[in-house]
Protein backbone atom coordinates (compact mmCIF):
# COMPACT_ATOMS: atom_id res chain seq x y z
CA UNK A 1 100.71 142.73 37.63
CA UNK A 2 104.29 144.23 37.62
CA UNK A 3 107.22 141.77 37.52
CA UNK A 4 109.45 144.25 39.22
CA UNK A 5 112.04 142.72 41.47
CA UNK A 6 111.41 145.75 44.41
CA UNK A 7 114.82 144.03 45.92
CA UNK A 8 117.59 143.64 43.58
CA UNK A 9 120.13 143.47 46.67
CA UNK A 10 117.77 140.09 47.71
CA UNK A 11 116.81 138.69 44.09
CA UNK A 12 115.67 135.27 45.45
CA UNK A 13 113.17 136.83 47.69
CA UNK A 14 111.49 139.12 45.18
CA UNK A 15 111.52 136.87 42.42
CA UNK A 16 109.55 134.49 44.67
CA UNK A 17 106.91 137.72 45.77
CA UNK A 18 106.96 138.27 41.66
CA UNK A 19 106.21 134.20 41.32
CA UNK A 20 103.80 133.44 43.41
CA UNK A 21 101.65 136.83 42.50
CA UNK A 22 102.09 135.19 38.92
CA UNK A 23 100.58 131.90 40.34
CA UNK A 24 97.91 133.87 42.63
CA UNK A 25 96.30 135.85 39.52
CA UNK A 26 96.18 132.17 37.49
CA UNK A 27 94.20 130.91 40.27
CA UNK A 28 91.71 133.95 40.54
CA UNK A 29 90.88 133.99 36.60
CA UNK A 30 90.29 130.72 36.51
CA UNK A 31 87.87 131.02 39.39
CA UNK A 32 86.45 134.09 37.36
CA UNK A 33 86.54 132.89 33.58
CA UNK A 34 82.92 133.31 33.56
CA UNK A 35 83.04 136.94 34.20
CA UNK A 36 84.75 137.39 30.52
CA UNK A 37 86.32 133.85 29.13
CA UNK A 38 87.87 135.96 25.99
CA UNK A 39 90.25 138.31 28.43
CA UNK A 40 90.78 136.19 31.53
CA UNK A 41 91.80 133.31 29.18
CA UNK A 42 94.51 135.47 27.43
CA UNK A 43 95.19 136.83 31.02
CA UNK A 44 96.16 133.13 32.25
CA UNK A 45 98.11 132.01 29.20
CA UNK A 46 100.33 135.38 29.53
CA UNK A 47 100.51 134.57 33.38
CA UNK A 48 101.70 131.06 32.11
CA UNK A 49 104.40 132.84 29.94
CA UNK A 50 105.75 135.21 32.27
CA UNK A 51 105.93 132.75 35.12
CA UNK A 52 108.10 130.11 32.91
CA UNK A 53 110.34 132.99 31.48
CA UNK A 54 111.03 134.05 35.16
CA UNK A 55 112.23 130.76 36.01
CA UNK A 56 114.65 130.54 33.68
CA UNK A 57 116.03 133.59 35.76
CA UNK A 58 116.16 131.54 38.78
CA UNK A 59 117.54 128.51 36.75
CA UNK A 60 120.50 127.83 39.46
CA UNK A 61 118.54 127.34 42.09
CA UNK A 62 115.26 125.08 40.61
CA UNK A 63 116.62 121.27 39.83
CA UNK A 64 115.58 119.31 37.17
CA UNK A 65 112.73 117.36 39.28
CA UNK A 66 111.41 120.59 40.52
CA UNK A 67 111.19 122.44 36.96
CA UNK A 68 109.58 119.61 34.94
CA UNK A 69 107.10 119.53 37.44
CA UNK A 70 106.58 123.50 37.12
CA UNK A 71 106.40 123.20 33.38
CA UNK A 72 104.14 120.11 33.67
CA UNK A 73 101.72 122.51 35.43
CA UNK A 74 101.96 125.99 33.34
CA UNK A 75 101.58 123.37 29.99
CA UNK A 76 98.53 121.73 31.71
CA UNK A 77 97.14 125.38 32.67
CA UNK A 78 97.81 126.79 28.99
CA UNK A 79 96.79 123.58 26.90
CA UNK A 80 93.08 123.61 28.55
CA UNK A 81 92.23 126.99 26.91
CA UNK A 82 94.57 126.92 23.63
CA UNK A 83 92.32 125.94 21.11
CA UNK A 84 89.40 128.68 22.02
CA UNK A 85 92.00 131.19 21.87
CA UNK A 86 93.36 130.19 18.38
CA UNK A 87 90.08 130.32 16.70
CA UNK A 88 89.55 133.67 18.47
CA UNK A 89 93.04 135.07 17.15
CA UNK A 90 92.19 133.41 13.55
CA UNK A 91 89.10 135.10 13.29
CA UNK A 92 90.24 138.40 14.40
CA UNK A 93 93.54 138.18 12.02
CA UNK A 94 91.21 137.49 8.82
CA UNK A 95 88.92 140.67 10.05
CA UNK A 96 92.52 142.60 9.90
CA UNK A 97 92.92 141.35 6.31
CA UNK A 98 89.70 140.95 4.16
CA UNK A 99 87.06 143.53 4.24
CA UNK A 100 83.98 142.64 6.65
CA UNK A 101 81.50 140.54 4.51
CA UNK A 102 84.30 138.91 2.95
CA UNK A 103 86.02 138.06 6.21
CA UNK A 104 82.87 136.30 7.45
CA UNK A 105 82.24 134.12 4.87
CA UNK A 106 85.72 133.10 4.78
CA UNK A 107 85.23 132.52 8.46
CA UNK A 108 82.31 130.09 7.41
CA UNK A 109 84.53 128.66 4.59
CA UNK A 110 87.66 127.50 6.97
CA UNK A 111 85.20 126.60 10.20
CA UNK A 112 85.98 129.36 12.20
CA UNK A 113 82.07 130.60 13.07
CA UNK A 114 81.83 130.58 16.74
CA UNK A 115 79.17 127.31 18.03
CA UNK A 116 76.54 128.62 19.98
CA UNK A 117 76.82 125.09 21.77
CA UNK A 118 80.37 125.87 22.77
CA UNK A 119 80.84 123.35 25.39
CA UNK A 120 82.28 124.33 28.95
CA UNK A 121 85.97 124.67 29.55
CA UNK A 122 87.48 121.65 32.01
CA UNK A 123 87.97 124.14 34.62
CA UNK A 124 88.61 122.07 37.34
CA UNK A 125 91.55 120.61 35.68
CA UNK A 126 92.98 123.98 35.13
CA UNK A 127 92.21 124.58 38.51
CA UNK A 128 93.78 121.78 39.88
CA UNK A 129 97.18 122.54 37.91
CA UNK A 130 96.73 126.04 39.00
CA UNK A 131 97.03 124.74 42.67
CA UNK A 132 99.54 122.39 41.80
CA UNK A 133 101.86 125.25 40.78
CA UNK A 134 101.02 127.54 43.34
CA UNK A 135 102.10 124.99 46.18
CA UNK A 136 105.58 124.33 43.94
CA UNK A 137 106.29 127.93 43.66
CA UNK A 138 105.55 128.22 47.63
CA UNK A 139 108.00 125.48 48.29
CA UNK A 140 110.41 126.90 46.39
CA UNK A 141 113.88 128.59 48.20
CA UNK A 142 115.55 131.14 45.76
CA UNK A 143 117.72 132.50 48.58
CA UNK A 144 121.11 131.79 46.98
CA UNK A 145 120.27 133.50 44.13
CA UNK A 146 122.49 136.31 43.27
CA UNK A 147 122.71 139.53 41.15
CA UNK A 148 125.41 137.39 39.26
CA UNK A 149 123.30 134.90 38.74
CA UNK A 150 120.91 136.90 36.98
CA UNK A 151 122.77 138.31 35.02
CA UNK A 152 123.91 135.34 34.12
CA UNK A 153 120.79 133.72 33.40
CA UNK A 154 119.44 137.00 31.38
CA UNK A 155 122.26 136.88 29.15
CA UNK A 156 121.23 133.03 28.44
CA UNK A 157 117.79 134.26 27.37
CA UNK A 158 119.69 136.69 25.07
CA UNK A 159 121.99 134.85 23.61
CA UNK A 160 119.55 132.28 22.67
CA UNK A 161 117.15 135.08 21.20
CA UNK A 162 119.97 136.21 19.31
CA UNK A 163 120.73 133.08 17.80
CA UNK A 164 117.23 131.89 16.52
CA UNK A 165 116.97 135.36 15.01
CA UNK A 166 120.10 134.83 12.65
CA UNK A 167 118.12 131.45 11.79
CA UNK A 168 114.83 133.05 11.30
CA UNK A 169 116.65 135.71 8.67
CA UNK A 170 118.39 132.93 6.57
CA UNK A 171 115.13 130.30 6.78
CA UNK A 172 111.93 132.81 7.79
CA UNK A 173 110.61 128.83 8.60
CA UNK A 174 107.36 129.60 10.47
CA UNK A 175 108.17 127.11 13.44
CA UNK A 176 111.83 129.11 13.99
CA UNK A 177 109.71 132.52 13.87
CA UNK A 178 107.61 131.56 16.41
CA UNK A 179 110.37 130.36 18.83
CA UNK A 180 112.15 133.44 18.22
CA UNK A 181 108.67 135.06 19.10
CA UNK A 182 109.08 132.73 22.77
CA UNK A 183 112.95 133.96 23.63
CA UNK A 184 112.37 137.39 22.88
CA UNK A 185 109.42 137.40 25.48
CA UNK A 186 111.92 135.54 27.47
CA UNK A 187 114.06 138.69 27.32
CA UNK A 188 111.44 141.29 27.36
CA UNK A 189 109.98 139.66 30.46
CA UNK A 190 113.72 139.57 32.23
CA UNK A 191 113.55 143.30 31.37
CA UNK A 192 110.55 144.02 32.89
CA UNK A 193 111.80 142.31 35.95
CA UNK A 194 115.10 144.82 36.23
CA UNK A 195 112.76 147.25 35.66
CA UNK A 196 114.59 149.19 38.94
CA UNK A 197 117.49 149.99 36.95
CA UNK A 198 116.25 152.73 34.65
CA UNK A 199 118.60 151.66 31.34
CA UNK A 200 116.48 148.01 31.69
CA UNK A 201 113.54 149.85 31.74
CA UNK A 202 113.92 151.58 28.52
CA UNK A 203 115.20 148.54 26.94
CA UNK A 204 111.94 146.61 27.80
CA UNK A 205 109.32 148.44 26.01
CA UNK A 206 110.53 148.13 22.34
CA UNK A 207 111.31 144.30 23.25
CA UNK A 208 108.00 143.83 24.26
CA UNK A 209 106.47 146.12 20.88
CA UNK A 210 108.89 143.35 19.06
CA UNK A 211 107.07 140.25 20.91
CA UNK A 212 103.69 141.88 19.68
CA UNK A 213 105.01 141.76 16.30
CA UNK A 214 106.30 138.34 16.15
CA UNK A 215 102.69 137.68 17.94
CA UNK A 216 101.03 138.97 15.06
CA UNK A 217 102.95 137.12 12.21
CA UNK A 218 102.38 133.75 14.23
CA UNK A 219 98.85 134.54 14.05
CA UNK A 220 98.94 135.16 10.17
CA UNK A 221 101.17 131.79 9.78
CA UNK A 222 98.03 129.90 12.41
CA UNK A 223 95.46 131.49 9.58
CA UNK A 224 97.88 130.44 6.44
CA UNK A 225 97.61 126.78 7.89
CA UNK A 226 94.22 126.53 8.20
CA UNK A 227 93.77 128.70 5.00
CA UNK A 228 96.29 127.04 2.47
CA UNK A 229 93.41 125.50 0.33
CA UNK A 230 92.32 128.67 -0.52
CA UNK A 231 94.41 130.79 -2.56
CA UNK A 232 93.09 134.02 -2.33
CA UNK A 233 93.17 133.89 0.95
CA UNK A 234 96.54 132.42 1.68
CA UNK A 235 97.82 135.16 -1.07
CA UNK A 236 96.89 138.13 1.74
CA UNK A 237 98.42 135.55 4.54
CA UNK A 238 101.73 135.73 2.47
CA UNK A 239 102.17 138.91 1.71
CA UNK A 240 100.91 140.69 5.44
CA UNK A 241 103.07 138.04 7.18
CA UNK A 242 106.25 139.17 4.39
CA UNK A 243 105.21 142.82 5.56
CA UNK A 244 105.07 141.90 9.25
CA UNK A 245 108.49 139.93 8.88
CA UNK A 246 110.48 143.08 7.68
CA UNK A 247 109.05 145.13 10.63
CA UNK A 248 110.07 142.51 13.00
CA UNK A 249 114.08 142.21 12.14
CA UNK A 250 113.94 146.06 11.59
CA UNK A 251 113.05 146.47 15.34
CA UNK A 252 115.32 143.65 16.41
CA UNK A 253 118.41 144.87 14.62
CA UNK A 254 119.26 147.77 17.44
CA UNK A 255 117.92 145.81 20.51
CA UNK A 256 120.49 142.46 19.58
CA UNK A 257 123.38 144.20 18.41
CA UNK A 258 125.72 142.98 20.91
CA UNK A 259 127.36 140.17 21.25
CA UNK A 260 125.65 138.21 24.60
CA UNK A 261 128.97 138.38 26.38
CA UNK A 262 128.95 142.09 26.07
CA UNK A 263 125.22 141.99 27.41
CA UNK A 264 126.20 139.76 30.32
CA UNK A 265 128.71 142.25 31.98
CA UNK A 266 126.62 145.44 30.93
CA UNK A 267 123.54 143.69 32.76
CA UNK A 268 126.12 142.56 35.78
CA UNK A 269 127.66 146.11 35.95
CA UNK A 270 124.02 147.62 36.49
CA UNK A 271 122.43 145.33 38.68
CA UNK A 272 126.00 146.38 41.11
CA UNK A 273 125.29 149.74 41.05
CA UNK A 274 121.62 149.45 42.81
């Protein structure tokens, strides 16, 4: 689904279309998970992220009661199906790294063979949330919501991207990587949204090849975890996550250059000119 705001000139109302398609699509893969539980699941946790980084777009106009509440939900919603996905990723990461015999006994060493007794998602608590959130977002009035605003909020997102990534170069802690990993989406998905001015549009596609990155080394620093008694193993971990660490501030260094200020009227003097 695009995030698009079609409207720029009535932001409120088209981030609310964007929103509650968001909310919509949740609610129809969970209703469908048994169609293909490996892609509707990552579909639903990705509708979870988008939705929560486009409310921090709208962060003016959502009070405290009312965004707990939508958080409450989206964590609910992604919690339910977190720990298939991680042994799916984990798996899939040590096929990337170790040749194929070797990468299924060491799938058999850590625990990470699939049960054939797999019991059944809670559904109907995800579903529940799922409805939950679609009646917030429904409820919600964005109408004072302004270009300025926006902006405003976007540059937030950057600035705070910016900042953890100066951390994650002095520390390259793990936990700090994978927040970075959460603000840049933040940013790529604010992108994606301005996606009517062309310049924002460019701008979004190597954020979002970034976010993949950053995706991948928090799935090599999930496998290192679960694979640090095991030295060869957590050898390969190290050294593909130290590969996939360079690529990631490589591809960072042109898309956070400037200072968020700077960002903040750029971003302002666009959205004007629609």
């Amino acid at each position: 689904m695009t995030l698009t705001l079609t409207d720029l000139k009535r932001p409120g109302a088209s981030l609310h279309d964007v929103l509650d398609g968001l909310a919509r699509l949740i609610v129809e893969n969970i209703g469908r998970l048994p169609d293909d539980a490996v892609v509707r699941i990552h579909d639903i946790r990705v509708s979870t992220k988008k939705i929560r980084s486009l409310l921090r777009l709208a962060a003016s106009e959502i009070s405290v009661e009312d965004r707990a509440a939508l958080v409450a939900c989206l964590q609910a919603i992604k919690n339910t199906f977190s720990d298939s996905r991680d042994e799916d990723v984990m798996r899939e990461t040590l096929r990337q790294i170790l040749p194929g015999k070797r990468a299924t006994e060491m799938a058999e060493k850590l625990g990470l063979v699939p049960s054939e007794n797999t019991s059944p998602l809670p559904t109907a608590s995800a579903s529940a949330s799922a409805a939950q959130l679609s009646s917030l977002l429904a409820a919600m009035n964005l109408n004072g919501l302004t270009p300025e605003h926006l902006a405003e909020n976007a540059a937030s997102s950057y600035r705070r991207a910016r900042r953890i990534m100066s951390q994650c170069k002095k520390s390259r802690d793990d936990d700090a990587m994978h927040e970075w990993r959460k603000r840049v989406k933040d940013v790529c998905y604010h992108a994606m949204a301005f996606s009517a001015v062309p310049p924002m549009e460019e701008f979004a596609r190597p954020l979002d090849a970034l976010a993949e990155s950053l995706g991948d080394y928090h799935d090599l620093a999930l496998l290192g975890v679960r694979a640090a008694d095991h030295k060869t193993i957590a050898a390969r971990v190290n050294s593909a996550k130290g590969k996939v660490g360079k690529r990631c501030f490589n591809a960072a260094k042109p898309l956070f250059h400037s200072p968020a200020g700077k960002f903040a009227k750029e971003l302002a003097r666009l959205l004007r000119q629609v």
